[in-house]
PDB file of N, CA and C in Angstrom:
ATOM      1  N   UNK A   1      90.429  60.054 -22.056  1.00  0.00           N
ATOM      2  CA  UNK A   1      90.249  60.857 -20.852  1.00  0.00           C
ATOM      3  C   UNK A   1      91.569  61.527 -20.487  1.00  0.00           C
ATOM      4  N   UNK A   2      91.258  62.812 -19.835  1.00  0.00           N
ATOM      5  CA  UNK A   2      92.515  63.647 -19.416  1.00  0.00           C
ATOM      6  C   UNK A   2      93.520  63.291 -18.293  1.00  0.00           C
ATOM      7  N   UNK A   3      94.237  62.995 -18.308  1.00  0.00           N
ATOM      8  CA  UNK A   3      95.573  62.607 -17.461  1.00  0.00           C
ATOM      9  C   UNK A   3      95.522  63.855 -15.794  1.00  0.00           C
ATOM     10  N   UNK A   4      94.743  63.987 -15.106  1.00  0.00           N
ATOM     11  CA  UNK A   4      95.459  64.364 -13.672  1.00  0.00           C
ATOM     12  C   UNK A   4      96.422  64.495 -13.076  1.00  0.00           C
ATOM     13  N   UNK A   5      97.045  65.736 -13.642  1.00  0.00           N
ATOM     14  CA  UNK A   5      98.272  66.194 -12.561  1.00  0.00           C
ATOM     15  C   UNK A   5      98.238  66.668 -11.403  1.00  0.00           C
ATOM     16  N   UNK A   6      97.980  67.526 -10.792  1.00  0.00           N
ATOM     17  CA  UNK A   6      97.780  68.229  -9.618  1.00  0.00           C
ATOM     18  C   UNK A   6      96.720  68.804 -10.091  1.00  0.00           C
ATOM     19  N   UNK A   7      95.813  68.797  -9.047  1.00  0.00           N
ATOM     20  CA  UNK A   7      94.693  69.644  -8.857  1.00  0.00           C
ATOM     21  C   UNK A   7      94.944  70.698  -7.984  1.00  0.00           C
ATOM     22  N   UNK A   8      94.203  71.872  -8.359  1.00  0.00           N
ATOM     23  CA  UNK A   8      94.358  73.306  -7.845  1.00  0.00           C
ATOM     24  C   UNK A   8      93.349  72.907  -6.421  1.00  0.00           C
ATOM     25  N   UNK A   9      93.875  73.688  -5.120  1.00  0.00           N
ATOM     26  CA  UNK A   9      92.877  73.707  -4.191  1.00  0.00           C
ATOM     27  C   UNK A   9      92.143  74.611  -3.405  1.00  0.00           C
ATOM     28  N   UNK A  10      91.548  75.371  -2.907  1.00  0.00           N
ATOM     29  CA  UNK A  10      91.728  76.716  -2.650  1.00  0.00           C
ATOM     30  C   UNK A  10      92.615  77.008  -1.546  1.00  0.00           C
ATOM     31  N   UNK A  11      93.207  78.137  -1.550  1.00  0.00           N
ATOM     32  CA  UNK A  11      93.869  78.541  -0.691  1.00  0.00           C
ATOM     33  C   UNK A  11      93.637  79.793  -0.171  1.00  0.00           C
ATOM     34  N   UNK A  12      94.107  80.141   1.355  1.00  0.00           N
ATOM     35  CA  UNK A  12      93.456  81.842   2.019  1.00  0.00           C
ATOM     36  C   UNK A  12      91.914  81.830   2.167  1.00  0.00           C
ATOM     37  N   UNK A  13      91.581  82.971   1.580  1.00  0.00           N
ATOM     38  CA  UNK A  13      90.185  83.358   1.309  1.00  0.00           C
ATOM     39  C   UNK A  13      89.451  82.676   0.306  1.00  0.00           C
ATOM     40  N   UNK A  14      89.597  81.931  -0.382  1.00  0.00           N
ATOM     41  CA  UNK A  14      89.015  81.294  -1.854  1.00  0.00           C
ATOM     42  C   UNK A  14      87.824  80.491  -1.293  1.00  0.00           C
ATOM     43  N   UNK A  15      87.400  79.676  -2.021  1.00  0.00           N
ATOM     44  CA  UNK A  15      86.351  78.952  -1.826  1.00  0.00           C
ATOM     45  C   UNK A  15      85.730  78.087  -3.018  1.00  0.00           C
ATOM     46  N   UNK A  16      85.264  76.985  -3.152  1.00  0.00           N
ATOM     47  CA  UNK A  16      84.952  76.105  -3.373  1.00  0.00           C
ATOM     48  C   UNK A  16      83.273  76.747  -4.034  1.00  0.00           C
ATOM     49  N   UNK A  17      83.048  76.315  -5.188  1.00  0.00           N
ATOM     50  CA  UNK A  17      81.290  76.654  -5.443  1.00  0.00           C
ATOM     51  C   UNK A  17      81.075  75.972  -7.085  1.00  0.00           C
ATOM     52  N   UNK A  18      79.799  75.590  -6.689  1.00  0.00           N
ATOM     53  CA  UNK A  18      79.509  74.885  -7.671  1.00  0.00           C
ATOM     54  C   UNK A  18      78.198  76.277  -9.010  1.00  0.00           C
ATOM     55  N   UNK A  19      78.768  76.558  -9.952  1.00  0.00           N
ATOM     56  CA  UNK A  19      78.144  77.389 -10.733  1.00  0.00           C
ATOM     57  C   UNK A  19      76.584  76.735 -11.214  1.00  0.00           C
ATOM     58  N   UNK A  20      75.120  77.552 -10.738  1.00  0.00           N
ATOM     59  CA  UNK A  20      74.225  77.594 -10.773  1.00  0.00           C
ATOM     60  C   UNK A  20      73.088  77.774 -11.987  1.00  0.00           C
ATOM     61  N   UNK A  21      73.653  79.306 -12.175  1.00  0.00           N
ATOM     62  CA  UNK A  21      73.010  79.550 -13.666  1.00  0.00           C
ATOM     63  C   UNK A  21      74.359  80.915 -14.208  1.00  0.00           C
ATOM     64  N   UNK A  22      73.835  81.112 -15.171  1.00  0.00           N
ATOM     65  CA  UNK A  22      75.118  81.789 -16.193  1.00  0.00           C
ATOM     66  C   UNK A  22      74.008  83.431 -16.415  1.00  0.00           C
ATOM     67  N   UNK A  23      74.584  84.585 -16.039  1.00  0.00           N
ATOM     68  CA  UNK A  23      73.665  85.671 -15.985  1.00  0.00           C
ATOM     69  C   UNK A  23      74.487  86.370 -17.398  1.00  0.00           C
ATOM     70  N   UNK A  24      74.955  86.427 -18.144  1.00  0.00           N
ATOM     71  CA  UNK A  24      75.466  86.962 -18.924  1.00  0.00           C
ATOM     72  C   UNK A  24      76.437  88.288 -18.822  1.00  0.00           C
ATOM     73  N   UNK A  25      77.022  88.525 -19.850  1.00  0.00           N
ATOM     74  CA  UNK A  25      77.898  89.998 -19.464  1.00  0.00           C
ATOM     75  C   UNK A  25      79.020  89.404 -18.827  1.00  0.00           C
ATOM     76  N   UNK A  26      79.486  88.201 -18.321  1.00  0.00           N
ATOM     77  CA  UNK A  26      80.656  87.971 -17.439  1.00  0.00           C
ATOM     78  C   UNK A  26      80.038  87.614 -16.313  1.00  0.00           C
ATOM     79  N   UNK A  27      79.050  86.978 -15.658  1.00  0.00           N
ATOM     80  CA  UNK A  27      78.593  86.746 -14.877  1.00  0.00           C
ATOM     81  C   UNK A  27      77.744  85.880 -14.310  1.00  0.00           C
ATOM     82  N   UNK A  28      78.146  85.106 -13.162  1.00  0.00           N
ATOM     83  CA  UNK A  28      77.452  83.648 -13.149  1.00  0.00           C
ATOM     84  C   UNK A  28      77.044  83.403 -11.401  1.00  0.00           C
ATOM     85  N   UNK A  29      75.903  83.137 -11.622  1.00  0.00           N
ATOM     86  CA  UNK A  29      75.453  82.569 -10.137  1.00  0.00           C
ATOM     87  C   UNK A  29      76.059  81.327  -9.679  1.00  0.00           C
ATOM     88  N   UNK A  30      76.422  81.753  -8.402  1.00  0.00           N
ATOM     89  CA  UNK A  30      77.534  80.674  -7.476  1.00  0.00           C
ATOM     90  C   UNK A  30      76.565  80.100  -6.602  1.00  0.00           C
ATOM     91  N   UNK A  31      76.476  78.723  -6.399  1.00  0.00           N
ATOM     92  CA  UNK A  31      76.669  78.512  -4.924  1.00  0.00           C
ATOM     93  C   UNK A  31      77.939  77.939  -4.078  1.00  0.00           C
ATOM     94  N   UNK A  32      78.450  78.505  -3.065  1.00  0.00           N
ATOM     95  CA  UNK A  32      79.372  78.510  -2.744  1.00  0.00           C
ATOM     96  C   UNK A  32      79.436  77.561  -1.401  1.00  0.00           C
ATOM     97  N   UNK A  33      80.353  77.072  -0.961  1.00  0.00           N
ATOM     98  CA  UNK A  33      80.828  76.247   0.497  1.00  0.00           C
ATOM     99  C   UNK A  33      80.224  76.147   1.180  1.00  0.00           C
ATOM    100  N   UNK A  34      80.336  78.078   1.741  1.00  0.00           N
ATOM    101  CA  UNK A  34      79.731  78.318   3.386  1.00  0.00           C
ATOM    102  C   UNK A  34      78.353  78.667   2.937  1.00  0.00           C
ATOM    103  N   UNK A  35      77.392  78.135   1.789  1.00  0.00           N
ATOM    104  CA  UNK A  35      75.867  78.083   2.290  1.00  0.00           C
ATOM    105  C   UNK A  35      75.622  78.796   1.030  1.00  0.00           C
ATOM    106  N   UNK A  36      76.221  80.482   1.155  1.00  0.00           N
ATOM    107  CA  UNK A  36      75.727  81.573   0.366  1.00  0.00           C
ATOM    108  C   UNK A  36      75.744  81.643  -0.863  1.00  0.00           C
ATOM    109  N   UNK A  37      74.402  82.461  -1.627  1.00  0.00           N
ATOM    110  CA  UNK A  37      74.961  82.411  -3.070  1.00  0.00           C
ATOM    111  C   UNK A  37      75.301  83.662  -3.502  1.00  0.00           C
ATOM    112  N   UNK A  38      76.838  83.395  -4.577  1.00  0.00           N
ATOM    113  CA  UNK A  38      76.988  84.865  -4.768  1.00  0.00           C
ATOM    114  C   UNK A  38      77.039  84.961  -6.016  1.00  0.00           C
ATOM    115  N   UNK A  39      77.233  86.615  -7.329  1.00  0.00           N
ATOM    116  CA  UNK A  39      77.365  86.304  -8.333  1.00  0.00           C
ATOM    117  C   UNK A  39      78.591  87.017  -8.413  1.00  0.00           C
ATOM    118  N   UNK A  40      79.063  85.907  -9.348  1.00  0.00           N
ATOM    119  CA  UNK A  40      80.515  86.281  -9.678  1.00  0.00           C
ATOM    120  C   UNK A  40      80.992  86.498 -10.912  1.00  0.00           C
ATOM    121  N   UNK A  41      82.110  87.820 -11.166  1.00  0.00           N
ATOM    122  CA  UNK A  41      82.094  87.949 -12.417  1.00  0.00           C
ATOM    123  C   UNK A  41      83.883  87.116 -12.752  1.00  0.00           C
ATOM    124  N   UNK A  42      83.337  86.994 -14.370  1.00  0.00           N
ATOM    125  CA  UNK A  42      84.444  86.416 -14.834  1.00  0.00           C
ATOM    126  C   UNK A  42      85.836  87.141 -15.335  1.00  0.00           C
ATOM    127  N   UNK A  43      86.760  87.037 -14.819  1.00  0.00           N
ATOM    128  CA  UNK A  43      87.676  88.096 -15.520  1.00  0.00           C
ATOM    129  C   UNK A  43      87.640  87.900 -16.737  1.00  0.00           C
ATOM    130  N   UNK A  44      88.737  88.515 -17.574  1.00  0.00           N
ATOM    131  CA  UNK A  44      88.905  88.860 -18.990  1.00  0.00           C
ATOM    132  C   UNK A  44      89.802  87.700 -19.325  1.00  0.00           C
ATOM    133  N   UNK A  45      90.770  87.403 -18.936  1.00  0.00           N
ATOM    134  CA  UNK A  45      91.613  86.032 -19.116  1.00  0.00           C
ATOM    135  C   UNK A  45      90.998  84.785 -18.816  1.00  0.00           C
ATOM    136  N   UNK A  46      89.822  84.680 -17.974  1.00  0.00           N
ATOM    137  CA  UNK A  46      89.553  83.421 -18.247  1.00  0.00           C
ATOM    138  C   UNK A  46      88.616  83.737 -19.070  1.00  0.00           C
ATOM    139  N   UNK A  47      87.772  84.312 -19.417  1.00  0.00           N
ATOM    140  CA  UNK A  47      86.608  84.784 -20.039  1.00  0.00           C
ATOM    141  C   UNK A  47      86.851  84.416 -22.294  1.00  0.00           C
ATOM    142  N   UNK A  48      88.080  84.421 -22.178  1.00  0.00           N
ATOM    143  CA  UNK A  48      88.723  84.368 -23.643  1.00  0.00           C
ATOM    144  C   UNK A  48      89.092  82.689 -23.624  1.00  0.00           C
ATOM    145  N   UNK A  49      89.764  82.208 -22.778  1.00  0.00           N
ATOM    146  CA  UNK A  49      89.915  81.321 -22.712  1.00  0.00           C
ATOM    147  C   UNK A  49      89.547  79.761 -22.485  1.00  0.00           C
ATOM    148  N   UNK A  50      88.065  79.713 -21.575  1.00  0.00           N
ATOM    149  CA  UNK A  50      87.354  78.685 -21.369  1.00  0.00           C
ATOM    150  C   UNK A  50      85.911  79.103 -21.631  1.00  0.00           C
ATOM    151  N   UNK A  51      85.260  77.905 -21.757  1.00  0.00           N
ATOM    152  CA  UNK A  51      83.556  78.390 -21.244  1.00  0.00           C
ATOM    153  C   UNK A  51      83.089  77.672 -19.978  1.00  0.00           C
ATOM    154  N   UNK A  52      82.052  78.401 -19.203  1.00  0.00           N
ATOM    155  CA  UNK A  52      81.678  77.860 -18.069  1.00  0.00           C
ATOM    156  C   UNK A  52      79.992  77.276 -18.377  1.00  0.00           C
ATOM    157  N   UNK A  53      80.098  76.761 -18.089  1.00  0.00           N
ATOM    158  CA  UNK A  53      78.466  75.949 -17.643  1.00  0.00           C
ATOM    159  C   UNK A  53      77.895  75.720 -16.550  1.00  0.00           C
ATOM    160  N   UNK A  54      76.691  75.109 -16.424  1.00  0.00           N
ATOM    161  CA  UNK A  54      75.847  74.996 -15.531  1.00  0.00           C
ATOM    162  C   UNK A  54      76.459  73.960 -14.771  1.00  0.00           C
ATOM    163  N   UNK A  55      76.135  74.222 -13.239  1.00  0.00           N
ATOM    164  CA  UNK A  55      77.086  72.446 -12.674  1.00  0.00           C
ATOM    165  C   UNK A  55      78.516  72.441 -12.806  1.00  0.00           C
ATOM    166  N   UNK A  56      79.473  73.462 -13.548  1.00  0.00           N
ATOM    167  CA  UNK A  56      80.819  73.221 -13.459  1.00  0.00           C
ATOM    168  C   UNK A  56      81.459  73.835 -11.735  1.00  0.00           C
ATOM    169  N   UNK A  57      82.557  73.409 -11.489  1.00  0.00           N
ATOM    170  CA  UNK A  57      82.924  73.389 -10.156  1.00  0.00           C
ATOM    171  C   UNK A  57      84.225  74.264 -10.686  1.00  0.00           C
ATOM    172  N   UNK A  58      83.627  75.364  -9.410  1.00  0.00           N
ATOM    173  CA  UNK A  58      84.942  76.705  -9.999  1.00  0.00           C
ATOM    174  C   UNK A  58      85.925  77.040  -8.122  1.00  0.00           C
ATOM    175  N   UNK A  59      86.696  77.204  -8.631  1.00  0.00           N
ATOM    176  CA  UNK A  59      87.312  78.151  -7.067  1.00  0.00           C
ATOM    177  C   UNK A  59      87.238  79.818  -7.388  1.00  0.00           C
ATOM    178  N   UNK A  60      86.407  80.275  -6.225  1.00  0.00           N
ATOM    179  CA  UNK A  60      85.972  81.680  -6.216  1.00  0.00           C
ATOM    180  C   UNK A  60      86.840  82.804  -5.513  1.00  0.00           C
ATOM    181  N   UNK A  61      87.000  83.554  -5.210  1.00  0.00           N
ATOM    182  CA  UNK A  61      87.085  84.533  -4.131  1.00  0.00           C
ATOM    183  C   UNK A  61      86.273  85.772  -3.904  1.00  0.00           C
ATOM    184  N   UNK A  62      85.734  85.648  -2.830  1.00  0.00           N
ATOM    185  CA  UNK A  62      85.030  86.814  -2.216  1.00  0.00           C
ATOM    186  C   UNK A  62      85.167  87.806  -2.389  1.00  0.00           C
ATOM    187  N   UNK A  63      85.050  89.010  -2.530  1.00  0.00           N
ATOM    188  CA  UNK A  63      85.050  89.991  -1.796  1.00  0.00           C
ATOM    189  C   UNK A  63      85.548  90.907  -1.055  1.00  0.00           C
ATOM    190  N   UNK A  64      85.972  91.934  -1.088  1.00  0.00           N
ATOM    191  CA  UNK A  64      86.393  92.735   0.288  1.00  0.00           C
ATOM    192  C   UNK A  64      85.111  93.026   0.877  1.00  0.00           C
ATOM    193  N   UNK A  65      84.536  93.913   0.163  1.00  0.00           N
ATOM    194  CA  UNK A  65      83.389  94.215   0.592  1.00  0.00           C
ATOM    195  C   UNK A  65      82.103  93.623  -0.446  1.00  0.00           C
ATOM    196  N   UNK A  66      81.038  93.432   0.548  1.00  0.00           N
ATOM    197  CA  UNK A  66      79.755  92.669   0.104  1.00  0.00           C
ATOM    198  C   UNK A  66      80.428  90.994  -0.246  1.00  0.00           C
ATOM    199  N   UNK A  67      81.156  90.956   1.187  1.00  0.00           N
ATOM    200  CA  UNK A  67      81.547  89.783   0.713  1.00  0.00           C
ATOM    201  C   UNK A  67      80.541  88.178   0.796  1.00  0.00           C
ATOM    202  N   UNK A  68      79.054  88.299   1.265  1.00  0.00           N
ATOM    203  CA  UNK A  68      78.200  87.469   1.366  1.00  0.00           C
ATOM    204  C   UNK A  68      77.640  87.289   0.061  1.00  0.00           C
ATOM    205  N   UNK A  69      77.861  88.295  -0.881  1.00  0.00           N
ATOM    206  CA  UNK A  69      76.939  88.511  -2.077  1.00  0.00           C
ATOM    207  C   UNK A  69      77.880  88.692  -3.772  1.00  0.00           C
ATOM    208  N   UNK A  70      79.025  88.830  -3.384  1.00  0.00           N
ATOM    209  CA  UNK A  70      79.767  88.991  -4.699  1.00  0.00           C
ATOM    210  C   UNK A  70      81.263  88.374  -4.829  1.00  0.00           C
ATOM    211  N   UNK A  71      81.682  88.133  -6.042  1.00  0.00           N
ATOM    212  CA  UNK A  71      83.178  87.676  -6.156  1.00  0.00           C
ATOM    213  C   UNK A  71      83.747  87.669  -7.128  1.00  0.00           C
ATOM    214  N   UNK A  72      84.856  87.054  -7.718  1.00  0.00           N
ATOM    215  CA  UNK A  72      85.455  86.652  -8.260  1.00  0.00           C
ATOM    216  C   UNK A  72      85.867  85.600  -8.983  1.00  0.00           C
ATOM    217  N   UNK A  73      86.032  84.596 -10.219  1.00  0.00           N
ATOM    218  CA  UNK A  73      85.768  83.682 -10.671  1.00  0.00           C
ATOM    219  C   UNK A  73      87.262  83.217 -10.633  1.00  0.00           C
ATOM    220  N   UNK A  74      88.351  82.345 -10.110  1.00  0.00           N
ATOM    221  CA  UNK A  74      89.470  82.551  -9.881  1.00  0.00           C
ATOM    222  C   UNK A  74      90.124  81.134 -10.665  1.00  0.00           C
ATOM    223  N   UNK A  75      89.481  80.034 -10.913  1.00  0.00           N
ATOM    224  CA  UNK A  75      89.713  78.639 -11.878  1.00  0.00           C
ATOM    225  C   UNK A  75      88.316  77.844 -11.989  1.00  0.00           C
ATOM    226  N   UNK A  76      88.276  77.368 -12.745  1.00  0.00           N
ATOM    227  CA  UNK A  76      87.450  76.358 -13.558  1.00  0.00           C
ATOM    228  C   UNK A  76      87.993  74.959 -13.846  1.00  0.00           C
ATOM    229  N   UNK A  77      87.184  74.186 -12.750  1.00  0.00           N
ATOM    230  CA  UNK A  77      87.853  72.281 -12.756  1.00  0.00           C
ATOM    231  C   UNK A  77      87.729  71.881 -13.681  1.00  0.00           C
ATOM    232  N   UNK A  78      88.314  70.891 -14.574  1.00  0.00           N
ATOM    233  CA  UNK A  78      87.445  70.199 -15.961  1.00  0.00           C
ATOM    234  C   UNK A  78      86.903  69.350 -15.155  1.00  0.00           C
ATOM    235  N   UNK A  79      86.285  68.383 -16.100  1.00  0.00           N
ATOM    236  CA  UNK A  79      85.432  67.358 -15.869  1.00  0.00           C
ATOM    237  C   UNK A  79      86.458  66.023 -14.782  1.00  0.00           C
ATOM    238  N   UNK A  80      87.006  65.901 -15.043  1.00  0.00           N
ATOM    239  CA  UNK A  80      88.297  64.789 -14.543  1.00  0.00           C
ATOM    240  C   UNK A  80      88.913  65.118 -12.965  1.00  0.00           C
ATOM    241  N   UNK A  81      88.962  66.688 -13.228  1.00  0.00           N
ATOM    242  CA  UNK A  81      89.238  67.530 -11.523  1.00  0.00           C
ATOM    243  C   UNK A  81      88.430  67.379 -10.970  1.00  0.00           C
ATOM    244  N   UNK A  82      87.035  67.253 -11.063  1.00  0.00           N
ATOM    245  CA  UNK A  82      85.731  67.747 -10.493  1.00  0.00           C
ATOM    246  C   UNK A  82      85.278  65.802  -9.697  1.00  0.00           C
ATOM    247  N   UNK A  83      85.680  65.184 -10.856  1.00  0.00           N
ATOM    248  CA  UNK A  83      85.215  63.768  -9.887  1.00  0.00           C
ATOM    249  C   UNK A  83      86.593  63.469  -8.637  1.00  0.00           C
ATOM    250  N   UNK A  84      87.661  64.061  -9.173  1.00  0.00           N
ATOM    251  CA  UNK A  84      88.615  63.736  -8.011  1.00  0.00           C
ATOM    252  C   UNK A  84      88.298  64.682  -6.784  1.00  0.00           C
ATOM    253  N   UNK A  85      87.713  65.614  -7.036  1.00  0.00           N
ATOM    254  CA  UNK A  85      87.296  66.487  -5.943  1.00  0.00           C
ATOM    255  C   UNK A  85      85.982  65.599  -5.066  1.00  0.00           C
ATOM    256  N   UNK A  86      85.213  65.139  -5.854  1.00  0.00           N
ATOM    257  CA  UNK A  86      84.222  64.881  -5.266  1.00  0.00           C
ATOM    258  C   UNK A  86      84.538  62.947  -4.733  1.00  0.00           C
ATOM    259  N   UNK A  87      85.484  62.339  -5.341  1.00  0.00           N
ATOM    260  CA  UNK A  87      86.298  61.231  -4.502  1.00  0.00           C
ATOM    261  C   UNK A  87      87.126  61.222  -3.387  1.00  0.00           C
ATOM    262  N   UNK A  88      87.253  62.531  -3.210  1.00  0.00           N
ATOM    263  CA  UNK A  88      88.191  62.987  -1.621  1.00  0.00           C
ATOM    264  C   UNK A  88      87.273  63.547  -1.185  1.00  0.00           C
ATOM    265  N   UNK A  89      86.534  64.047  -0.819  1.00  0.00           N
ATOM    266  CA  UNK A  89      85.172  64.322  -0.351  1.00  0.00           C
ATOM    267  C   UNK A  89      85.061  66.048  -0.373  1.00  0.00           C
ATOM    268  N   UNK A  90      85.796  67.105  -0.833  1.00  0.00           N
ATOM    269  CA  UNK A  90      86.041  68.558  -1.293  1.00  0.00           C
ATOM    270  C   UNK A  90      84.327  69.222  -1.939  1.00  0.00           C
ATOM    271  N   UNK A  91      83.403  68.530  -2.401  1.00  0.00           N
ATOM    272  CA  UNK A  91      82.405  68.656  -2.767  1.00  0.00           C
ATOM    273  C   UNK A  91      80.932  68.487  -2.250  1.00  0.00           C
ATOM    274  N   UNK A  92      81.116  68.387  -1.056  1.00  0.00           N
ATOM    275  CA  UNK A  92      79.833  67.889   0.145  1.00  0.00           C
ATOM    276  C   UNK A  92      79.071  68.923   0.541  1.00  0.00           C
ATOM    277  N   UNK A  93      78.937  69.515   0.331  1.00  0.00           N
ATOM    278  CA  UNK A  93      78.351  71.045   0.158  1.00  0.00           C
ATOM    279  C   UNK A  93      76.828  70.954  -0.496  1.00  0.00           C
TER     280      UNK A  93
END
């Protein structure tokens, strides 16, 4: 098992969401914190670099505009981040 250094948390505008279903093209249904679901696309750097799945726990950011409905895909927890999130209670949603 992976060693836990610091976990990323959100900060500002970000947000907390647990990924739903995977729409293809760069793009994945969120549900997010405050209730809403949005779809969010994946940039190009993480997009080369990890894969996302169903149930993985990502930090998002909104939006300027249509910010109830769209975002940004901003980190991806592994498996090891995701239970420490949900042992401090960050996952109650």
């Amino acid at each position: 098992m992976e060693e836990v250094r610091r976990v990323k948390l959100p900060k500002n505008n970000e947000m907390l969401g647990v990924v739903e279903s995977l729409l293809g093209t760069g793009r994945v249904r969120v549900i997010c914190k405050d209730g809403n679901t949005r779809i969010c696309r994946i940039p190009g750097k993480l997009r080369s670099k990890i894969w996302i799945h169903n149930g993985d726990v990502i930090i998002l950011k909104p939006w300027e505009t249509q910010t109830n409905e769209r975002g940004d895909v901003i980190w991806v927890y592994k498996r090891n981040e995701k239970y420490w999130l949900e042992k401090r209670g960050y996952l109650n949603f």
